[in-house]
N, C-alpha and C. Protein backbone atom coordinates (compact mmCIF):
# COMPACT_ATOMS: atom_id res chain seq x y z
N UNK A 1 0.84 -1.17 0.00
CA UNK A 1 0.00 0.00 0.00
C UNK A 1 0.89 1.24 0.00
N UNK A 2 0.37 2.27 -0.64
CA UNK A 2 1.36 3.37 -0.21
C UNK A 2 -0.26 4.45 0.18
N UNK A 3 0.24 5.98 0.93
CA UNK A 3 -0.26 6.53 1.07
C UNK A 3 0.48 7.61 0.79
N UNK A 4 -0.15 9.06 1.54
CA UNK A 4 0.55 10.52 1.18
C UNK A 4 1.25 10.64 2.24
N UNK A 5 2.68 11.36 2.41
CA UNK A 5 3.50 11.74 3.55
C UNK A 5 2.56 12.50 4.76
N UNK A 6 2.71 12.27 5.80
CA UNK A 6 2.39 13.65 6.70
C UNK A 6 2.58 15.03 6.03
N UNK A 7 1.68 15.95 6.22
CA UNK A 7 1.82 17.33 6.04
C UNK A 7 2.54 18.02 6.81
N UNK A 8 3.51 19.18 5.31
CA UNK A 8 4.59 19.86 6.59
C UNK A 8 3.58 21.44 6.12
N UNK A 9 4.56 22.32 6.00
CA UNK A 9 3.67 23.64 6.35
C UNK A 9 2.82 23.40 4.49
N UNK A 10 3.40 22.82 3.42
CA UNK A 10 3.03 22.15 2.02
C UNK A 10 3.37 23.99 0.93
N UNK A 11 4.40 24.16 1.55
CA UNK A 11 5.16 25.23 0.34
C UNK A 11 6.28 24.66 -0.16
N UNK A 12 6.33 24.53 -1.71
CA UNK A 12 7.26 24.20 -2.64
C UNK A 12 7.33 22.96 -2.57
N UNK A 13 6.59 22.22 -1.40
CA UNK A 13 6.94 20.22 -1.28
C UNK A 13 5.92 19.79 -2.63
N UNK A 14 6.49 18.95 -3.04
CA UNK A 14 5.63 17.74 -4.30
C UNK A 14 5.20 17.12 -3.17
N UNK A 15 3.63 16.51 -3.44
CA UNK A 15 3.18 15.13 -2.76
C UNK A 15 3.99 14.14 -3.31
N UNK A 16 4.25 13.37 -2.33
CA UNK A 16 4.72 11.96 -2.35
C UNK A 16 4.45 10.91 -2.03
N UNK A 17 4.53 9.65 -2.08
CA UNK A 17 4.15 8.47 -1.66
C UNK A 17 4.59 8.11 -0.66
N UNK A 18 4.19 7.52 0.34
CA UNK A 18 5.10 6.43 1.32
C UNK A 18 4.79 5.04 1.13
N UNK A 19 5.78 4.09 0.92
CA UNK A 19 5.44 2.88 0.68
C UNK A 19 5.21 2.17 1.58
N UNK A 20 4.05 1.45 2.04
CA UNK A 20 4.84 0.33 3.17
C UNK A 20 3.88 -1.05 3.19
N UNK A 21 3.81 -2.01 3.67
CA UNK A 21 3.54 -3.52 3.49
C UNK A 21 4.28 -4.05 2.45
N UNK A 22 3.17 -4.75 1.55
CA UNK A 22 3.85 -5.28 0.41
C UNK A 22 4.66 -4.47 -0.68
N UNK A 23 4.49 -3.30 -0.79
CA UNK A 23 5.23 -2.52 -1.41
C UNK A 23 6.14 -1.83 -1.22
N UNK A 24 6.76 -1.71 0.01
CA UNK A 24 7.78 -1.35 0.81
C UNK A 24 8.83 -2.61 0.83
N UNK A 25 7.86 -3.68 0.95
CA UNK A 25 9.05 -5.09 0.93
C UNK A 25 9.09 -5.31 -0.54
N UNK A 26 8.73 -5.10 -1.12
CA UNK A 26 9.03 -5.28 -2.95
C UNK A 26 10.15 -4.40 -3.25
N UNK A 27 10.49 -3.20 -2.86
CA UNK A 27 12.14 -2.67 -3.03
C UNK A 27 12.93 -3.41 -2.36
N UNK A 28 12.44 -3.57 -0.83
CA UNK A 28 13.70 -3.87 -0.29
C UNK A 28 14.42 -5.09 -0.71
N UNK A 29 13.78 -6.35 -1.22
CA UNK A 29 13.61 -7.46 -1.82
C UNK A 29 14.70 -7.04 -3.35
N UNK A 30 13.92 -6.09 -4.28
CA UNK A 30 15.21 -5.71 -5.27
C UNK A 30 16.29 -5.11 -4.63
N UNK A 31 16.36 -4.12 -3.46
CA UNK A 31 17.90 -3.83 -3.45
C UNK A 31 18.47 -4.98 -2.86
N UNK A 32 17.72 -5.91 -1.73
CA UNK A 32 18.46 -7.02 -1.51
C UNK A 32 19.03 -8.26 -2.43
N UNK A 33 18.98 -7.37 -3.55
CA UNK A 33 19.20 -8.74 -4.78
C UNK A 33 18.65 -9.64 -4.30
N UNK A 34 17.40 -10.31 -4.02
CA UNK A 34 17.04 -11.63 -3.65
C UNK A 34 16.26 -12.41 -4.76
N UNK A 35 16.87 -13.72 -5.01
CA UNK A 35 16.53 -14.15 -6.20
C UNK A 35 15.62 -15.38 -5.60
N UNK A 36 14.75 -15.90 -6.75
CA UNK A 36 13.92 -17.11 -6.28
C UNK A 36 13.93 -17.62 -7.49
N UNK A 37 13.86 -19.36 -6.92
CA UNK A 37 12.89 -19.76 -6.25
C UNK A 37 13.81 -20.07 -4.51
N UNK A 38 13.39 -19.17 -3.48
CA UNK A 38 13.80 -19.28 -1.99
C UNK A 38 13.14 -19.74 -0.98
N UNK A 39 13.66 -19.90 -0.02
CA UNK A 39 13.16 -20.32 1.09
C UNK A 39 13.44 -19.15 2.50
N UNK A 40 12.72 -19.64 3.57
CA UNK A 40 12.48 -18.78 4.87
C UNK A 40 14.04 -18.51 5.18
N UNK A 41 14.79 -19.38 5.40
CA UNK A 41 16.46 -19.12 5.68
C UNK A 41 17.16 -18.67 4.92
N UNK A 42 17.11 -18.58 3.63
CA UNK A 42 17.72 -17.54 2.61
C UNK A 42 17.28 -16.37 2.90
N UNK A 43 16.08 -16.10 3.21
CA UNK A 43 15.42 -14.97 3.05
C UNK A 43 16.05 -14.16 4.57
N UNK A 44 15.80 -14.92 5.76
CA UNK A 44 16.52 -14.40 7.23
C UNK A 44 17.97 -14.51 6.80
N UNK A 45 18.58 -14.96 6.06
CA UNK A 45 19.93 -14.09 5.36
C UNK A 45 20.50 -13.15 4.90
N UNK A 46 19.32 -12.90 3.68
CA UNK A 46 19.99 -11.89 3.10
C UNK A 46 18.93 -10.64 3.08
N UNK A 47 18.10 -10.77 3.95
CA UNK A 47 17.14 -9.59 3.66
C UNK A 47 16.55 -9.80 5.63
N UNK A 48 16.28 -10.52 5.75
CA UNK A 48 15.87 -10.39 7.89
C UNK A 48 15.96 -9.78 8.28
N UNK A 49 16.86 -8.76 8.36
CA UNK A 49 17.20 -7.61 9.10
C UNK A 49 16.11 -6.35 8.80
N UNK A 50 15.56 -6.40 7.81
CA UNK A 50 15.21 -5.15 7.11
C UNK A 50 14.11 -4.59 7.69
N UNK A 51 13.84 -3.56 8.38
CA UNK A 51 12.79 -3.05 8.66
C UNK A 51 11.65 -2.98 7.98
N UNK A 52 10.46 -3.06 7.77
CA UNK A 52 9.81 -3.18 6.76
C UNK A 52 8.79 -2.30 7.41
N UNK A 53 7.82 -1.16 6.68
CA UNK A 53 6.78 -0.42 7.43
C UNK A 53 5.44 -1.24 6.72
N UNK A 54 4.76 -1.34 7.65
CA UNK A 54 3.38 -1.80 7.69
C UNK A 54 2.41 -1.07 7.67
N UNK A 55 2.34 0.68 8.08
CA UNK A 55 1.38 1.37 7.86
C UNK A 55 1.97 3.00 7.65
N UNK A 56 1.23 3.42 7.21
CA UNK A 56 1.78 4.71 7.10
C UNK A 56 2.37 5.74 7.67
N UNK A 57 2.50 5.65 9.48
CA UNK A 57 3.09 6.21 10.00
C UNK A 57 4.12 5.78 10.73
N UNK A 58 4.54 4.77 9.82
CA UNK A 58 5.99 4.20 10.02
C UNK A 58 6.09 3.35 10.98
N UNK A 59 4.99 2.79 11.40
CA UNK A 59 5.36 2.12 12.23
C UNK A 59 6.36 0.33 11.30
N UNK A 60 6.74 -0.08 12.15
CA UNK A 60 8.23 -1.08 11.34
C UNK A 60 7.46 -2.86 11.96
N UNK A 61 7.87 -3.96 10.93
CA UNK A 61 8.36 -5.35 11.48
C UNK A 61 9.45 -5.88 10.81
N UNK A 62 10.01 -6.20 11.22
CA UNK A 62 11.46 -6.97 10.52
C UNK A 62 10.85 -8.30 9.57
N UNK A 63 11.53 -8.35 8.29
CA UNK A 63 10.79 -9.65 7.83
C UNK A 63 11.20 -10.30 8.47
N UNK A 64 12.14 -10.67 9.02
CA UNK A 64 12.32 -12.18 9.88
C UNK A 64 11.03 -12.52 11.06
N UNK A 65 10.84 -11.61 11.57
CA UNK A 65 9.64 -11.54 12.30
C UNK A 65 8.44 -11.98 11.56
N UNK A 66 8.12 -11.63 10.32
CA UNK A 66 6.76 -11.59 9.58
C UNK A 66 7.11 -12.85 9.08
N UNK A 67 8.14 -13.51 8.56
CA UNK A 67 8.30 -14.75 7.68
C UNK A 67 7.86 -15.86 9.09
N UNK A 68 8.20 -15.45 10.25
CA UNK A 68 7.65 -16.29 11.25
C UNK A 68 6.27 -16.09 11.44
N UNK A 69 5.42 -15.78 11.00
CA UNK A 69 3.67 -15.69 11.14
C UNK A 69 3.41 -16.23 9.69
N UNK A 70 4.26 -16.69 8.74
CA UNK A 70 3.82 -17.13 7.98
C UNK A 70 4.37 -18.46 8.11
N UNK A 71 3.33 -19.64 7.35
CA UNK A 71 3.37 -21.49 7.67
C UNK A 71 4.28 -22.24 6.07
N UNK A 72 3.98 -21.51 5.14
CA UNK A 72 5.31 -21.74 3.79
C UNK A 72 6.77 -21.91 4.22
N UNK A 73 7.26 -22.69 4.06
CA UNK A 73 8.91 -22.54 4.04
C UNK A 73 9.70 -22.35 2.66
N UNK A 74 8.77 -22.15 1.65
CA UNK A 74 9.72 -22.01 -0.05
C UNK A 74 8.75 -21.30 -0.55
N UNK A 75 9.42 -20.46 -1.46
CA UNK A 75 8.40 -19.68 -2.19
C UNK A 75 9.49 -19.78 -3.62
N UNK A 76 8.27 -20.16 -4.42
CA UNK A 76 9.19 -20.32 -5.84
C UNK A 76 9.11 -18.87 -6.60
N UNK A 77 8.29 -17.78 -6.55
CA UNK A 77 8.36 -16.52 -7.43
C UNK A 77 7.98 -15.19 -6.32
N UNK A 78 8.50 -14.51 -6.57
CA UNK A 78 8.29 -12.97 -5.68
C UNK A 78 7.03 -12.83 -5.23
N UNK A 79 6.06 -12.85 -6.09
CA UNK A 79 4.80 -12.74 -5.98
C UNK A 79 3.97 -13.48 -5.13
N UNK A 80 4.76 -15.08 -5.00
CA UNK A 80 4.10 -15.97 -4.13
C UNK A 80 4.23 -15.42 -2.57
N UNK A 81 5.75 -15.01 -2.44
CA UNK A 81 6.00 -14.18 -1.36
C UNK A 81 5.21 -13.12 -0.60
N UNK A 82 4.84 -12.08 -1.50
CA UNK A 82 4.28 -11.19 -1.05
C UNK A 82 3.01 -11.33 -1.02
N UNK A 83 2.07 -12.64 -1.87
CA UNK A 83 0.89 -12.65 -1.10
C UNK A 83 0.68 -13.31 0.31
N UNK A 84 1.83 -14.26 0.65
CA UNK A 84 2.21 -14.75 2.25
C UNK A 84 2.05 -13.66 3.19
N UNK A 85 2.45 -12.75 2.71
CA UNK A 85 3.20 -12.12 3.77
C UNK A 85 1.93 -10.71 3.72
N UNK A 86 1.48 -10.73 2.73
CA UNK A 86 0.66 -9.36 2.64
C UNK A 86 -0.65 -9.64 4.32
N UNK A 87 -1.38 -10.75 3.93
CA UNK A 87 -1.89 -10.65 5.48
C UNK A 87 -0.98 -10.69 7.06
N UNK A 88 0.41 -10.90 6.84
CA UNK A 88 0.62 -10.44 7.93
C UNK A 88 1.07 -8.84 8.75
N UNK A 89 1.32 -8.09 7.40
CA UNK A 89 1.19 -6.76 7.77
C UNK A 89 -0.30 -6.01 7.36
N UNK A 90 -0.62 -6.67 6.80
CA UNK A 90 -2.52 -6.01 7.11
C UNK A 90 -2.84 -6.65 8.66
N UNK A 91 -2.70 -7.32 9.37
CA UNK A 91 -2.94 -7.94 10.40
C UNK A 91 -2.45 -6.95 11.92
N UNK A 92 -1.15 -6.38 11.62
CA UNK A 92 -0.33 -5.54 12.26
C UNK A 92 -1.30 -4.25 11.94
N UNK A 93 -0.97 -4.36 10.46
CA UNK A 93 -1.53 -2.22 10.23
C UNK A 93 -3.03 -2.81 11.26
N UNK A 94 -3.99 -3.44 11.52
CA UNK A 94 -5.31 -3.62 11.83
C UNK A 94 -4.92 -3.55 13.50
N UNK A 95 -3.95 -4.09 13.95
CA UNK A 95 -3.74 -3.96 15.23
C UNK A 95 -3.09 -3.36 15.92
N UNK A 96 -2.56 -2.25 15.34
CA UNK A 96 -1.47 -1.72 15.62
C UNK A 96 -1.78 -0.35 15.93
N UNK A 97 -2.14 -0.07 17.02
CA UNK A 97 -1.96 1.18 17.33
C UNK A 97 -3.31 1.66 17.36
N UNK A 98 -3.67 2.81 17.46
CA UNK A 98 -4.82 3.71 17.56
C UNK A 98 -5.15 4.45 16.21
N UNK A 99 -6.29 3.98 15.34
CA UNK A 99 -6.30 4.46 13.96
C UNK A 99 -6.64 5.94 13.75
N UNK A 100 -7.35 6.37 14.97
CA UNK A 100 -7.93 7.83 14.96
C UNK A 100 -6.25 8.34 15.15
N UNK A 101 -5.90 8.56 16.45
CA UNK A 101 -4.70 8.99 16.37
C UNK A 101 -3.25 8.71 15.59
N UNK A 102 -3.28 7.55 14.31
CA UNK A 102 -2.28 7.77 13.36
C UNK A 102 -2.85 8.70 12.54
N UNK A 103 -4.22 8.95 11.86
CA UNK A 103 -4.67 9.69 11.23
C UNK A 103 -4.36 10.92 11.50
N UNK A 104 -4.79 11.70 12.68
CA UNK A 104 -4.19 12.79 13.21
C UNK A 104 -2.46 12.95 12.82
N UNK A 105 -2.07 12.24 13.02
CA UNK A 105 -0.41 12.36 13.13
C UNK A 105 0.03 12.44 11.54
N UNK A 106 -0.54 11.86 10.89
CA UNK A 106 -0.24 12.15 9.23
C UNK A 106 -0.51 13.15 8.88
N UNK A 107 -1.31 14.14 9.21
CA UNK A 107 -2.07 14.88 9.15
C UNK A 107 -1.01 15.84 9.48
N UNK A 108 -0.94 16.14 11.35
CA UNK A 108 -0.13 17.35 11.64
C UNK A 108 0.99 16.63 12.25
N UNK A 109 2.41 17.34 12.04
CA UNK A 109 3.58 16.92 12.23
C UNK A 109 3.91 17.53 13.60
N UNK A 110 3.83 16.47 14.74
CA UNK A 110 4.61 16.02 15.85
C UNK A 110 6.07 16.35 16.17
């Protein structure tokens, strides 16, 4: 998903995107050069570490964390990946926090 940045005072800024769930882990995945067809331990290799945002106000899960809420151990194409994994950061963005008050916070800058 991506959404719009928080608002700053909005003179001379372009709107922009923020990426985060499955589309936030779809770069990090290309800069991690990660090739398939992979598995859960390749993946906590060369990409685990990576912070990954789940909702728009940045809040973070590490894929190694998220590849553990998922029951697959191989994924043969990118795509298979990220539909694994897409309910576990919709699951997070759904539980995560107070939705009235991230709204607010995108909104006015803290």
């Amino acid at each position: 998903m991506k959404a719009p940045p928080s608002q700053d005072n909005g003179v001379g800024d372009d709107p922009e995107t923020i990426a985060f769930g499955i589309a936030a882990l779809d770069s990090h995945l290309t800069d991690a050069e990660v090739t398939f067809p992979t598995d859960k331990q390749t993946l906590r290799e060369t990409a685990g570490h990576v912070d990954v945002p789940y909702n728009a106000t940045g809040n973070t899960i590490q894929l190694a964390t998220a590849l553990d809420d998922t029951p697959k151990q191989r994924f043969e194409n990118e795509q298979e990946l990220l539909n694994e994994l897409h309910p576990v950061f919709e699951r997070r963005r759904q539980e995560g926090g107070n939705p009235l008050l991230d709204r607010i916070r995108s909104v006015i800058p803290l």
